[in-house]
PDB file of N, CA and C in Angstrom:
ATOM      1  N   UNK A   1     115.887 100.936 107.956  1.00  0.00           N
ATOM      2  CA  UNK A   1     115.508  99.862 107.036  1.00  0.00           C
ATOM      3  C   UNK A   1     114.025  99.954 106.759  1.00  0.00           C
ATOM      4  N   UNK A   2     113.271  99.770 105.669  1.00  0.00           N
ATOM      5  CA  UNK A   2     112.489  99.549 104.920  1.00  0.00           C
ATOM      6  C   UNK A   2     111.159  98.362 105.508  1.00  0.00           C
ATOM      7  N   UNK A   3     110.268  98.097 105.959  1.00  0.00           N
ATOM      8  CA  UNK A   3     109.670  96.765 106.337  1.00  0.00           C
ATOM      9  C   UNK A   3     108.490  97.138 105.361  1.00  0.00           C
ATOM     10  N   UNK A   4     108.467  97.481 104.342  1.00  0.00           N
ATOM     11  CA  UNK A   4     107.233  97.710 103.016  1.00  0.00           C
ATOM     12  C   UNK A   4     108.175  96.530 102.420  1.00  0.00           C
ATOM     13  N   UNK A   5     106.756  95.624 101.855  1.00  0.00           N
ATOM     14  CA  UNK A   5     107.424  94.766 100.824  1.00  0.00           C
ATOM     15  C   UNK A   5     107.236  95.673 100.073  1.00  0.00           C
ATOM     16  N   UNK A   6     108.417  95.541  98.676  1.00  0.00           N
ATOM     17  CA  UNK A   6     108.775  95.853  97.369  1.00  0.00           C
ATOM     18  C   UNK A   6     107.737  95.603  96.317  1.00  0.00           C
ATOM     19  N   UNK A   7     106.787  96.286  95.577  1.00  0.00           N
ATOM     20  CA  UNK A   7     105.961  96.237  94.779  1.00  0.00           C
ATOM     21  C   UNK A   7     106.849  95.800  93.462  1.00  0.00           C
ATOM     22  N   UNK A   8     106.176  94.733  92.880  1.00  0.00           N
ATOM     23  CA  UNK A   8     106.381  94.020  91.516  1.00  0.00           C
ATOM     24  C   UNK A   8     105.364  93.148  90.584  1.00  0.00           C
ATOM     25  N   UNK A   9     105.709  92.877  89.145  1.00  0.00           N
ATOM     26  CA  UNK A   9     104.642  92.150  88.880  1.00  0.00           C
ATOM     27  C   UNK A   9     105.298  91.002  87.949  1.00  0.00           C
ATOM     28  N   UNK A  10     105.169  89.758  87.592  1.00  0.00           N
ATOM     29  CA  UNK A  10     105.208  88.878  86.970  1.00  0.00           C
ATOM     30  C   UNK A  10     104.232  88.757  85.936  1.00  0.00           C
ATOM     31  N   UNK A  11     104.689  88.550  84.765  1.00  0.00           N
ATOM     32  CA  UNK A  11     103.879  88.240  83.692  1.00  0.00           C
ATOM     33  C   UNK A  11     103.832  86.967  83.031  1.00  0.00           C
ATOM     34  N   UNK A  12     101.895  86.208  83.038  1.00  0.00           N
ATOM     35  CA  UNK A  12     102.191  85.281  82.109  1.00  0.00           C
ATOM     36  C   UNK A  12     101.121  85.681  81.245  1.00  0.00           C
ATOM     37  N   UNK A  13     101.477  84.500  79.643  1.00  0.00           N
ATOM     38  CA  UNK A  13     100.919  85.153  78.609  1.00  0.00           C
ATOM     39  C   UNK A  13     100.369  84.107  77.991  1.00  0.00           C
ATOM     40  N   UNK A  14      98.917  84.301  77.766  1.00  0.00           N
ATOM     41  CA  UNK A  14      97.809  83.141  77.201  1.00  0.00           C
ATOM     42  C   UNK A  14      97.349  83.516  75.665  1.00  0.00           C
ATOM     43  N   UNK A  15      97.679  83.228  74.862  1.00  0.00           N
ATOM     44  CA  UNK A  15      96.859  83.447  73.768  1.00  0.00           C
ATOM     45  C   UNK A  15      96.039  85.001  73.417  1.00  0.00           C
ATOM     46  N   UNK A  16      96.798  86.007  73.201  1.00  0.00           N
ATOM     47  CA  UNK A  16      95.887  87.605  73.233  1.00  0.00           C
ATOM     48  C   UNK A  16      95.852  87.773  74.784  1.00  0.00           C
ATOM     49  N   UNK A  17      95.794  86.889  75.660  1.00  0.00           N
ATOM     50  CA  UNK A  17      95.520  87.760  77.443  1.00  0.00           C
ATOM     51  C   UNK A  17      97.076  88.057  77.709  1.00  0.00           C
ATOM     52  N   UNK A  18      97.481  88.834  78.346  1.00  0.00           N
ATOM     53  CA  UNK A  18      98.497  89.172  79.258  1.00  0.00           C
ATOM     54  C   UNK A  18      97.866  88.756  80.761  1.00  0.00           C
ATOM     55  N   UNK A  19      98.601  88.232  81.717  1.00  0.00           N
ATOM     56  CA  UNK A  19      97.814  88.678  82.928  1.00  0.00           C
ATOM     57  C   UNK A  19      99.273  89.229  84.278  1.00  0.00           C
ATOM     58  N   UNK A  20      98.997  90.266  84.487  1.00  0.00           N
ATOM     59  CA  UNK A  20     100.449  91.056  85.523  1.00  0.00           C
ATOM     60  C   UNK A  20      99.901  90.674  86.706  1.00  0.00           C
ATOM     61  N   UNK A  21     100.762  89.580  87.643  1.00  0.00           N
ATOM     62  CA  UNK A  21     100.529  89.185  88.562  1.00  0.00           C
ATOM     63  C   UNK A  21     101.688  90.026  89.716  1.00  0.00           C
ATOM     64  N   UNK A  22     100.866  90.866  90.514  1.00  0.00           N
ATOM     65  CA  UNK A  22     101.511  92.284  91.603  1.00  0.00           C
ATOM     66  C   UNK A  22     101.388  91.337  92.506  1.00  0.00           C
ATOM     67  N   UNK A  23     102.991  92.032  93.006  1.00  0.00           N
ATOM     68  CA  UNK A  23     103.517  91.300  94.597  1.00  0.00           C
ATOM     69  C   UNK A  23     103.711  92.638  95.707  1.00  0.00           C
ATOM     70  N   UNK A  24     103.338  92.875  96.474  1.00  0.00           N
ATOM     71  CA  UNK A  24     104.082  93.270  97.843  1.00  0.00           C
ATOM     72  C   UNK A  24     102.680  94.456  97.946  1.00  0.00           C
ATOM     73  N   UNK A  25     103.185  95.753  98.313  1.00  0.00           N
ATOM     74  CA  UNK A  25     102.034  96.503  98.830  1.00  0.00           C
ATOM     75  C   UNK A  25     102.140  97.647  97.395  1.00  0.00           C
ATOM     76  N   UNK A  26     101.163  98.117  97.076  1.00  0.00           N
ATOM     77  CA  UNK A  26     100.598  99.232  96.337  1.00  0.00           C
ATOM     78  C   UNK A  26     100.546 100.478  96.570  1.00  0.00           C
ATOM     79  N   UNK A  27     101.691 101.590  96.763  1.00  0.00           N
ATOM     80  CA  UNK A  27     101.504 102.662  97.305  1.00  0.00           C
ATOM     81  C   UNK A  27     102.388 103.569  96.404  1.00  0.00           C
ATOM     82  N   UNK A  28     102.194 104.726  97.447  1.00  0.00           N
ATOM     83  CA  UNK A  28     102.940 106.235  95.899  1.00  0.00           C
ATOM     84  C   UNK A  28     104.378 106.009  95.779  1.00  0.00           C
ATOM     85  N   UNK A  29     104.960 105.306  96.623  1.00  0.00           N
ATOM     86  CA  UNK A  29     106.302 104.995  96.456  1.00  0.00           C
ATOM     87  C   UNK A  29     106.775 104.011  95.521  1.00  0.00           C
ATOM     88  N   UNK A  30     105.800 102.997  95.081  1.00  0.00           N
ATOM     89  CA  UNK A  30     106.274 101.926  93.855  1.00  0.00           C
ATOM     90  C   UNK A  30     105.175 102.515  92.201  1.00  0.00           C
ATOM     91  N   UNK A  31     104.253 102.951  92.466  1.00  0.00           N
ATOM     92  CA  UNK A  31     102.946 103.228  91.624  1.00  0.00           C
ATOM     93  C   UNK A  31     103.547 103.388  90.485  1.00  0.00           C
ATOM     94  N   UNK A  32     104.550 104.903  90.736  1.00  0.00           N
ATOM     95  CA  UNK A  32     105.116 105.035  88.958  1.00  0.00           C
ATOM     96  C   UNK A  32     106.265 103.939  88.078  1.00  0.00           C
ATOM     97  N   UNK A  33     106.917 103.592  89.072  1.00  0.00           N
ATOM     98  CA  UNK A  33     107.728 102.519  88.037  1.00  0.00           C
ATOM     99  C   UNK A  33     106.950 101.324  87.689  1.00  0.00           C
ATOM    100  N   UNK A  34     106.382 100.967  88.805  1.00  0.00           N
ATOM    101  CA  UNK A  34     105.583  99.942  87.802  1.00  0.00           C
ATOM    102  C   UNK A  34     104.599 100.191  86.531  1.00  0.00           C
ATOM    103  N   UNK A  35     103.580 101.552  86.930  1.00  0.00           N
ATOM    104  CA  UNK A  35     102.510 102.054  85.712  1.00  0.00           C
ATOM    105  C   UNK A  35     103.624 101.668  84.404  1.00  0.00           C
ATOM    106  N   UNK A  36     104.788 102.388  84.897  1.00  0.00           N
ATOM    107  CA  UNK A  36     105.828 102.613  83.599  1.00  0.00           C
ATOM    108  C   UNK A  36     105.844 101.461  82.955  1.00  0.00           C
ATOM    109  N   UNK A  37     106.069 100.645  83.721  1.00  0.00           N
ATOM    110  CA  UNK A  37     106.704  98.759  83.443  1.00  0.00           C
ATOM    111  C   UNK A  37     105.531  98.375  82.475  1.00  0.00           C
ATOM    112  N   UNK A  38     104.292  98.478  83.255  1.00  0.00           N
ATOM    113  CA  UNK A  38     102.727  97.603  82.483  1.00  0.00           C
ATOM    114  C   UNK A  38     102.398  98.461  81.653  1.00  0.00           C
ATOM    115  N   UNK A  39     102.754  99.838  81.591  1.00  0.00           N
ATOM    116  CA  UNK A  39     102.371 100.519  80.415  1.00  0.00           C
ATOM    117  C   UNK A  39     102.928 100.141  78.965  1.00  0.00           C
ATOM    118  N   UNK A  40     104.729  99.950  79.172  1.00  0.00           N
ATOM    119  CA  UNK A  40     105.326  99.610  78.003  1.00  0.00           C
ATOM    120  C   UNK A  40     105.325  98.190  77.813  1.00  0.00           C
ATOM    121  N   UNK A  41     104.717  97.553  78.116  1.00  0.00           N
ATOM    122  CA  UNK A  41     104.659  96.269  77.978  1.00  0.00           C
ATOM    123  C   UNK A  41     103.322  95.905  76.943  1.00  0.00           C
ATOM    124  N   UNK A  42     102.579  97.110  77.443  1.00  0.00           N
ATOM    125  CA  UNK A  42     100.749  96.552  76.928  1.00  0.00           C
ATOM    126  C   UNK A  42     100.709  97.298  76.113  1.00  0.00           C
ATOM    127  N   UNK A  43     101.735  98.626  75.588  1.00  0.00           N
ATOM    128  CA  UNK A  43     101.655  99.632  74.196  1.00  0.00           C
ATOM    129  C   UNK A  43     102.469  98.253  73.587  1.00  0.00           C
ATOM    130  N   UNK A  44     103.163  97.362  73.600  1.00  0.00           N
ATOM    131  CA  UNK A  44     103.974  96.851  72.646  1.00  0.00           C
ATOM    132  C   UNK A  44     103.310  95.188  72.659  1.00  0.00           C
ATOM    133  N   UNK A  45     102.602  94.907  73.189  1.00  0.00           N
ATOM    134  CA  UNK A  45     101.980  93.420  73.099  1.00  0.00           C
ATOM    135  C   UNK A  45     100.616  94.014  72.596  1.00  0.00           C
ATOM    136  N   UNK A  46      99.787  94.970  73.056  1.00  0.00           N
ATOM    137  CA  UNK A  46      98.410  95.050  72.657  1.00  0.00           C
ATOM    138  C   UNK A  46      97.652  94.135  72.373  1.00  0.00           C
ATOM    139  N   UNK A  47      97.662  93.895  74.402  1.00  0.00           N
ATOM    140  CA  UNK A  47      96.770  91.807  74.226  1.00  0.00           C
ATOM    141  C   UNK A  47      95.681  92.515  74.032  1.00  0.00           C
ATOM    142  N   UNK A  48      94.652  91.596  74.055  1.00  0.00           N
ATOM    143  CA  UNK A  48      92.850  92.011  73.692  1.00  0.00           C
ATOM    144  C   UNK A  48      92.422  92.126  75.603  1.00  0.00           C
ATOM    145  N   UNK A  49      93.081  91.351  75.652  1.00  0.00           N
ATOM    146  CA  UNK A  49      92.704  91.210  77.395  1.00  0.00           C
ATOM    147  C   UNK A  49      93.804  91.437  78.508  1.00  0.00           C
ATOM    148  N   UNK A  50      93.726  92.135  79.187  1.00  0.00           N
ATOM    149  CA  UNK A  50      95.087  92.499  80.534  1.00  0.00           C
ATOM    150  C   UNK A  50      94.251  92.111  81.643  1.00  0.00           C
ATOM    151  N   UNK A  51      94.759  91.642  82.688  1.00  0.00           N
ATOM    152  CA  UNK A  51      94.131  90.726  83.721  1.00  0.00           C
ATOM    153  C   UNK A  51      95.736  91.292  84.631  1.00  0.00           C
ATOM    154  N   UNK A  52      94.984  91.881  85.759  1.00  0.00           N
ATOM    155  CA  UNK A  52      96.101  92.529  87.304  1.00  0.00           C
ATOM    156  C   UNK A  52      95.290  91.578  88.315  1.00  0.00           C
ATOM    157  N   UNK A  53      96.378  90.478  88.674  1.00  0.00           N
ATOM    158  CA  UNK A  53      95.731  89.572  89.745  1.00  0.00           C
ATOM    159  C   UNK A  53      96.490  90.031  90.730  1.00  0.00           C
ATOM    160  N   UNK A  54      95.839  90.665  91.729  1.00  0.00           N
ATOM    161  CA  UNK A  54      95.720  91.081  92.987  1.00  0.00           C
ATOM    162  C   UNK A  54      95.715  89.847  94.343  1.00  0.00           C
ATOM    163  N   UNK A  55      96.176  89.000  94.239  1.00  0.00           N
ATOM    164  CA  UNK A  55      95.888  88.215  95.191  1.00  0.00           C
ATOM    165  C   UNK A  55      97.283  88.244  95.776  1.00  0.00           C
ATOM    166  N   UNK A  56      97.644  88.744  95.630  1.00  0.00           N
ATOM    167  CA  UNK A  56      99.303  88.626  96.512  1.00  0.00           C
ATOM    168  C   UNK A  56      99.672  90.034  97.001  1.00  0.00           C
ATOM    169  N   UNK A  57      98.624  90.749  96.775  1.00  0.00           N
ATOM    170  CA  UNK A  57      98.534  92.252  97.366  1.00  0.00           C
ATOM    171  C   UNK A  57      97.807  92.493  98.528  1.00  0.00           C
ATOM    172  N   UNK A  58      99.188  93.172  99.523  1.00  0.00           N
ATOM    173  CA  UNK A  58      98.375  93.071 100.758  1.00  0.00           C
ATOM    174  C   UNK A  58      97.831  94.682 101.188  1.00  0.00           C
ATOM    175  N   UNK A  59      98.498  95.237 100.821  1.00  0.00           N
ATOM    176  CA  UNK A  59      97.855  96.899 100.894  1.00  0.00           C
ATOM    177  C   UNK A  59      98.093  97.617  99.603  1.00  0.00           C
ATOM    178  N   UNK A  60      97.132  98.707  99.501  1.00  0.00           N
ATOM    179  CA  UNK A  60      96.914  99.483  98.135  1.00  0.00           C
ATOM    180  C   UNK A  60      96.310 101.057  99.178  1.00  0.00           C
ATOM    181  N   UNK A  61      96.739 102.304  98.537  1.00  0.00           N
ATOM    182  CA  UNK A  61      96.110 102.808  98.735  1.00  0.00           C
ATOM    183  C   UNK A  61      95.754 103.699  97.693  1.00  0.00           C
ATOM    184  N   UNK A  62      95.186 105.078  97.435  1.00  0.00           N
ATOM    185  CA  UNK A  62      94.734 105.626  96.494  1.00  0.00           C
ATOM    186  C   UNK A  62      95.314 105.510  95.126  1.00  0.00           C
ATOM    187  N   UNK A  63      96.597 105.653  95.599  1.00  0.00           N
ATOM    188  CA  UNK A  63      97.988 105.604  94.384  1.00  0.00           C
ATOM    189  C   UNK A  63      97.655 104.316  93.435  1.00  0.00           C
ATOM    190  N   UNK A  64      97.028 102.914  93.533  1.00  0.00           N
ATOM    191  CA  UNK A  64      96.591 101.816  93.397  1.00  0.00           C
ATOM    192  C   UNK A  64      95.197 101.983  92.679  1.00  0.00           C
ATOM    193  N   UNK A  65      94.475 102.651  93.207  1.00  0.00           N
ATOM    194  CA  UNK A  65      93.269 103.005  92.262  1.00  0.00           C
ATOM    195  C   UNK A  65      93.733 103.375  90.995  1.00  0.00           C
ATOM    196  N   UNK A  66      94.961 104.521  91.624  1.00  0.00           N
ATOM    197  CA  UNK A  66      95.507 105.186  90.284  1.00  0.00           C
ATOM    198  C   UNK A  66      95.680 104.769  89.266  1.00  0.00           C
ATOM    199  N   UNK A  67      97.004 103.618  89.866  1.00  0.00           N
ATOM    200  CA  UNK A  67      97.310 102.552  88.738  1.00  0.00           C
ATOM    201  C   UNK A  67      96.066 101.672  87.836  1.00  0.00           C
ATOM    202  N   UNK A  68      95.279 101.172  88.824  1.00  0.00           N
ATOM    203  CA  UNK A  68      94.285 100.490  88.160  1.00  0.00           C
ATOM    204  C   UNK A  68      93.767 101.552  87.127  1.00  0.00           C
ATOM    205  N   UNK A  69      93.242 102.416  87.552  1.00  0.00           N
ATOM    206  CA  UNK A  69      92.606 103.130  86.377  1.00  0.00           C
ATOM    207  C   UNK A  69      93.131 103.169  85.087  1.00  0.00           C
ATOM    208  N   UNK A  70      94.273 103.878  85.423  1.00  0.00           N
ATOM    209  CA  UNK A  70      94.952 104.524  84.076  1.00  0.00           C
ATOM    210  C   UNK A  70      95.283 103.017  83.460  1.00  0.00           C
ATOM    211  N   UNK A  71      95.446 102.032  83.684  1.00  0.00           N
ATOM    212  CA  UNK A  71      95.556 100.997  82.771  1.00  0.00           C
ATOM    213  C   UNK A  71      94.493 100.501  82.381  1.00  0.00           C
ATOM    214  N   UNK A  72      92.932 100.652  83.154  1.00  0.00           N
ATOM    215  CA  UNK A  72      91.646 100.796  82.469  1.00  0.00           C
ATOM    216  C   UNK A  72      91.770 101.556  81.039  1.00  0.00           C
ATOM    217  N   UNK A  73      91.747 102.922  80.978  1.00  0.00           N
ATOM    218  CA  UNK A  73      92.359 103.906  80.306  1.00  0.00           C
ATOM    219  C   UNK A  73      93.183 103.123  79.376  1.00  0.00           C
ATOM    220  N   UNK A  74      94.141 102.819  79.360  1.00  0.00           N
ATOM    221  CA  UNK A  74      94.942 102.670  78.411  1.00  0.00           C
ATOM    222  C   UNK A  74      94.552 101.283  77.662  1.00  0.00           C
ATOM    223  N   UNK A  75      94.079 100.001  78.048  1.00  0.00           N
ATOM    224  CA  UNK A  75      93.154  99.144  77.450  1.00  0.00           C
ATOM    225  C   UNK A  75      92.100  99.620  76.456  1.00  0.00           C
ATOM    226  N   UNK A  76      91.336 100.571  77.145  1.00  0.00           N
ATOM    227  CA  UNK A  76      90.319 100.982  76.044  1.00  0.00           C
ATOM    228  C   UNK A  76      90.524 101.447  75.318  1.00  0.00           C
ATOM    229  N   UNK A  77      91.954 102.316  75.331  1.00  0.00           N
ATOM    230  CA  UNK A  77      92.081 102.780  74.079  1.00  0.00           C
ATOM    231  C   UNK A  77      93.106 102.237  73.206  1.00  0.00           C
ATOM    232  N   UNK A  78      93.073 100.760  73.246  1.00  0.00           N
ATOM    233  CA  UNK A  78      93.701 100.361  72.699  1.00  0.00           C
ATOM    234  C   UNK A  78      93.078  98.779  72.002  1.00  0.00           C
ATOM    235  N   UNK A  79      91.577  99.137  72.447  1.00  0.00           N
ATOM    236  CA  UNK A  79      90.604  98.339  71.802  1.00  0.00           C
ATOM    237  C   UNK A  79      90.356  96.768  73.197  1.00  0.00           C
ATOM    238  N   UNK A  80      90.987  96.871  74.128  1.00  0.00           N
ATOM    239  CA  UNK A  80      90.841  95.861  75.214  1.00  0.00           C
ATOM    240  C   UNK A  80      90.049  95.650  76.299  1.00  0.00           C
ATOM    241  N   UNK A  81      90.384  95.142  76.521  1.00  0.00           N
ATOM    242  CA  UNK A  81      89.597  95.315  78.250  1.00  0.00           C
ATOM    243  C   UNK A  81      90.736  95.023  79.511  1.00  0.00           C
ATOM    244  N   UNK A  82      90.312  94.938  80.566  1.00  0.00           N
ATOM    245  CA  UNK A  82      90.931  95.120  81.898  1.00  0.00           C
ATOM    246  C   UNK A  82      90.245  94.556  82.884  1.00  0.00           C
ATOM    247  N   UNK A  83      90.573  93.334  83.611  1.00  0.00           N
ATOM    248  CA  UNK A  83      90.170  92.615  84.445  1.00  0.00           C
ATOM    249  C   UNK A  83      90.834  92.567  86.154  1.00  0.00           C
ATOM    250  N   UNK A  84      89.967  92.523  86.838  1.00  0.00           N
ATOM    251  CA  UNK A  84      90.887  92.433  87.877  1.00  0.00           C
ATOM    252  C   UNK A  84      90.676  91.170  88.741  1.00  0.00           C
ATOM    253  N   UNK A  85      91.589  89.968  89.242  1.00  0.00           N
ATOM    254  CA  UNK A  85      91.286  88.884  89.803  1.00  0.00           C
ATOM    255  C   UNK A  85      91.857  89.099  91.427  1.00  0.00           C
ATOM    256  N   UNK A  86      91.182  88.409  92.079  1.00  0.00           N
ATOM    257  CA  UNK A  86      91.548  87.792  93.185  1.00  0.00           C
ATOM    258  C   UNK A  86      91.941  89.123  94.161  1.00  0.00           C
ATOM    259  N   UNK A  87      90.837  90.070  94.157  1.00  0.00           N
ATOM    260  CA  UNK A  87      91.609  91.424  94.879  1.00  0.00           C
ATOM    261  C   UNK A  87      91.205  91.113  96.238  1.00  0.00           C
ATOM    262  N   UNK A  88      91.798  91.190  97.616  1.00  0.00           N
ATOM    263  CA  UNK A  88      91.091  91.045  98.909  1.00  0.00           C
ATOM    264  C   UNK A  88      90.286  91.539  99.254  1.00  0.00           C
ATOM    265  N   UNK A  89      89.034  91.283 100.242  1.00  0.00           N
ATOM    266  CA  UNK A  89      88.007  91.826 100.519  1.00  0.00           C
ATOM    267  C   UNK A  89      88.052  93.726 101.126  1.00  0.00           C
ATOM    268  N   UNK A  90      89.216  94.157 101.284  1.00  0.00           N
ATOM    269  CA  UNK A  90      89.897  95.775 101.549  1.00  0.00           C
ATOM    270  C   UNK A  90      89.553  96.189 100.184  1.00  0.00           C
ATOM    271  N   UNK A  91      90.498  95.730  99.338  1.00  0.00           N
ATOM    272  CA  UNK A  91      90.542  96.339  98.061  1.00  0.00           C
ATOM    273  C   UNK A  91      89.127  96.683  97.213  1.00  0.00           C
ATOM    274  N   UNK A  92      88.465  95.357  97.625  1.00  0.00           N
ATOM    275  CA  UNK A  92      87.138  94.856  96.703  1.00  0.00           C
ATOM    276  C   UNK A  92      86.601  96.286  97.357  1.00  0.00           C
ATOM    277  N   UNK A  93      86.012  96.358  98.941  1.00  0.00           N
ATOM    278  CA  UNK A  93      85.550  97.634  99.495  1.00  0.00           C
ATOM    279  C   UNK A  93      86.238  99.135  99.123  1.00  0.00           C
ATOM    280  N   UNK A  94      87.161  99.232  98.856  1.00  0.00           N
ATOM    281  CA  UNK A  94      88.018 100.592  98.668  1.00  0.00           C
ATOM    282  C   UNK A  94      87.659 100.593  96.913  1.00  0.00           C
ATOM    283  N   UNK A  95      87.541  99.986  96.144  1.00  0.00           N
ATOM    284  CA  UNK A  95      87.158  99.935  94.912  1.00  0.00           C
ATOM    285  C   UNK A  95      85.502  99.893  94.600  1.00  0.00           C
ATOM    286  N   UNK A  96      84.860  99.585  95.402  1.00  0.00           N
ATOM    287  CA  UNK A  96      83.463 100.172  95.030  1.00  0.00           C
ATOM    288  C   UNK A  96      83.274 101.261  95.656  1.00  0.00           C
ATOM    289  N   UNK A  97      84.023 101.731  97.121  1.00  0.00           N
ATOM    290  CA  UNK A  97      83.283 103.145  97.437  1.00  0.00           C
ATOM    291  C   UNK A  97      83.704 104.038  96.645  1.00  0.00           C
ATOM    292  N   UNK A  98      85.075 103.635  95.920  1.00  0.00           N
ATOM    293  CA  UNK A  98      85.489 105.050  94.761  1.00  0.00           C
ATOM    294  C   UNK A  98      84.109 104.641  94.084  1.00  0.00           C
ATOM    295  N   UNK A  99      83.436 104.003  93.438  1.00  0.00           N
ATOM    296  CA  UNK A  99      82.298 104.030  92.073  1.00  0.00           C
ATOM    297  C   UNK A  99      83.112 103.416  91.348  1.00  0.00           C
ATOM    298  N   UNK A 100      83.679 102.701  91.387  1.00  0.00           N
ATOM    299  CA  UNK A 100      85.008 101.916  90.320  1.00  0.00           C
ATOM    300  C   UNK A 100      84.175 100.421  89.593  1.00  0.00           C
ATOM    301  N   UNK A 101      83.525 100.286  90.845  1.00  0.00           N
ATOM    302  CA  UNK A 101      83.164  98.699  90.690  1.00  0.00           C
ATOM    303  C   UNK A 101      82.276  98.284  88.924  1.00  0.00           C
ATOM    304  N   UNK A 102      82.263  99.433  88.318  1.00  0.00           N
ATOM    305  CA  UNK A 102      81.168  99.521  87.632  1.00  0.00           C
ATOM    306  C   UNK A 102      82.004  99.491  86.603  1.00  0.00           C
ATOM    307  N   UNK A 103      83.221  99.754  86.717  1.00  0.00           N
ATOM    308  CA  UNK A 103      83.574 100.002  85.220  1.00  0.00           C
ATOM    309  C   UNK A 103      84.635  98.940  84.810  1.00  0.00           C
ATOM    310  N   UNK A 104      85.101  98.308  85.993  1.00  0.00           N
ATOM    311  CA  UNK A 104      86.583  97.036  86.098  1.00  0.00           C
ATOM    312  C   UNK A 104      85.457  95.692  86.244  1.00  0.00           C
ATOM    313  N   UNK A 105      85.620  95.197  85.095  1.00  0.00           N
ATOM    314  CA  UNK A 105      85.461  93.518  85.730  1.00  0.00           C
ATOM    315  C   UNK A 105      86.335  93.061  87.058  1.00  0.00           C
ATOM    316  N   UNK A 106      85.741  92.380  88.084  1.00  0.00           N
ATOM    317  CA  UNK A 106      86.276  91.854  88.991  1.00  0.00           C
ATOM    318  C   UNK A 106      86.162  90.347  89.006  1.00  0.00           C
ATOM    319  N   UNK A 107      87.137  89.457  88.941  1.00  0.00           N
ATOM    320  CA  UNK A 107      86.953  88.447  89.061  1.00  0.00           C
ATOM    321  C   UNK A 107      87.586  87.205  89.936  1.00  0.00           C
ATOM    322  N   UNK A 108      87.313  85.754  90.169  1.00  0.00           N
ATOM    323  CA  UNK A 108      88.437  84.632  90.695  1.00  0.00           C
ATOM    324  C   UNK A 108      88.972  84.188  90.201  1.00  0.00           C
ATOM    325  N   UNK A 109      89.879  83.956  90.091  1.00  0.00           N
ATOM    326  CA  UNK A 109      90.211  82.306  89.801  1.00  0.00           C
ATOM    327  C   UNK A 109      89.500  81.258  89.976  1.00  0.00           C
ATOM    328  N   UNK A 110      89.641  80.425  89.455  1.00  0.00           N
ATOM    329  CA  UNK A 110      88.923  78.847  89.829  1.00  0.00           C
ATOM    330  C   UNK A 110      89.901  78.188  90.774  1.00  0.00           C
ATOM    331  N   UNK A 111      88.946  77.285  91.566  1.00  0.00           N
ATOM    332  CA  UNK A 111      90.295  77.144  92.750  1.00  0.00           C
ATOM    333  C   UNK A 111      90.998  75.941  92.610  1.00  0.00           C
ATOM    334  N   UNK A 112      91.029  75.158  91.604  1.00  0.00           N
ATOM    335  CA  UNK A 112      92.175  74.399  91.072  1.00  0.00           C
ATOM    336  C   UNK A 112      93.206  75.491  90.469  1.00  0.00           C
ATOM    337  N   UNK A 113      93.280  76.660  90.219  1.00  0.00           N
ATOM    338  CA  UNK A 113      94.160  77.530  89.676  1.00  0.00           C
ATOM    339  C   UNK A 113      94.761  78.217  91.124  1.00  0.00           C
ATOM    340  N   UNK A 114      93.985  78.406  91.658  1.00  0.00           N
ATOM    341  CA  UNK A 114      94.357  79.112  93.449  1.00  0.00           C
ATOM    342  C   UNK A 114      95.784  78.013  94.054  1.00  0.00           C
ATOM    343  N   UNK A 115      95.623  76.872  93.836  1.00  0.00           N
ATOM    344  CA  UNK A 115      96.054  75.952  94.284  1.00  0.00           C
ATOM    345  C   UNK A 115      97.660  75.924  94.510  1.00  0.00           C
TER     346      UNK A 115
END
């Protein structure tokens, strides 16, 4: 049996933002079906803004950069941007020692929204 939670994401949708809210852990075993999932979702909505709230993510490893990136990548070229909320203090560290930190907005929530 399996004791990896199941990687997934929920989507809600604000006015032009998308925001894909990821559940369980981030690794090479879920990476491509989901890229797949948020890829065809954001070629066919083409919000102005995509927002991956990370707060319900408890491990990520390189495969997770991956993802993040290439949906960096695919925002820009599609005239957007790419935000990332609520990533844990692991992630926040594993995302600046790649040199990442520079190119992803990182952000919170407000904590009436945490709530």
């Amino acid at each position: 049996m399996n004791n990896k939670k199941q990687c997934s994401f929920d989507v809600e949708r604000r006015g032009g933002e998308v925001e894909l809210i990821l559940h369980g852990e981030i690794d090479h075993h879920c990476a491509v079906r989901v890229r797949t999932d948020m890829d065809r979702l954001l070629l066919e909505e083409h919000p102005r803004k995509a927002i991956l709230d990370l707060s319900h993510i408890d491990f990520m490893d390189s495969s997770g950069l991956g993802l993040i990136m290439g949906r960096y990548a695919l925002m820009q070229r599609l005239g957007g941007e790419l935000t990332l909320r609520n990533p844990n203090p692991r992630i926040v560290k594993i995302f600046e020692l790649a040199g990442l930190g520079r190119m992803v907005k990182i952000e919170e929530s407000p904590k009436e929204e945490q709530a």
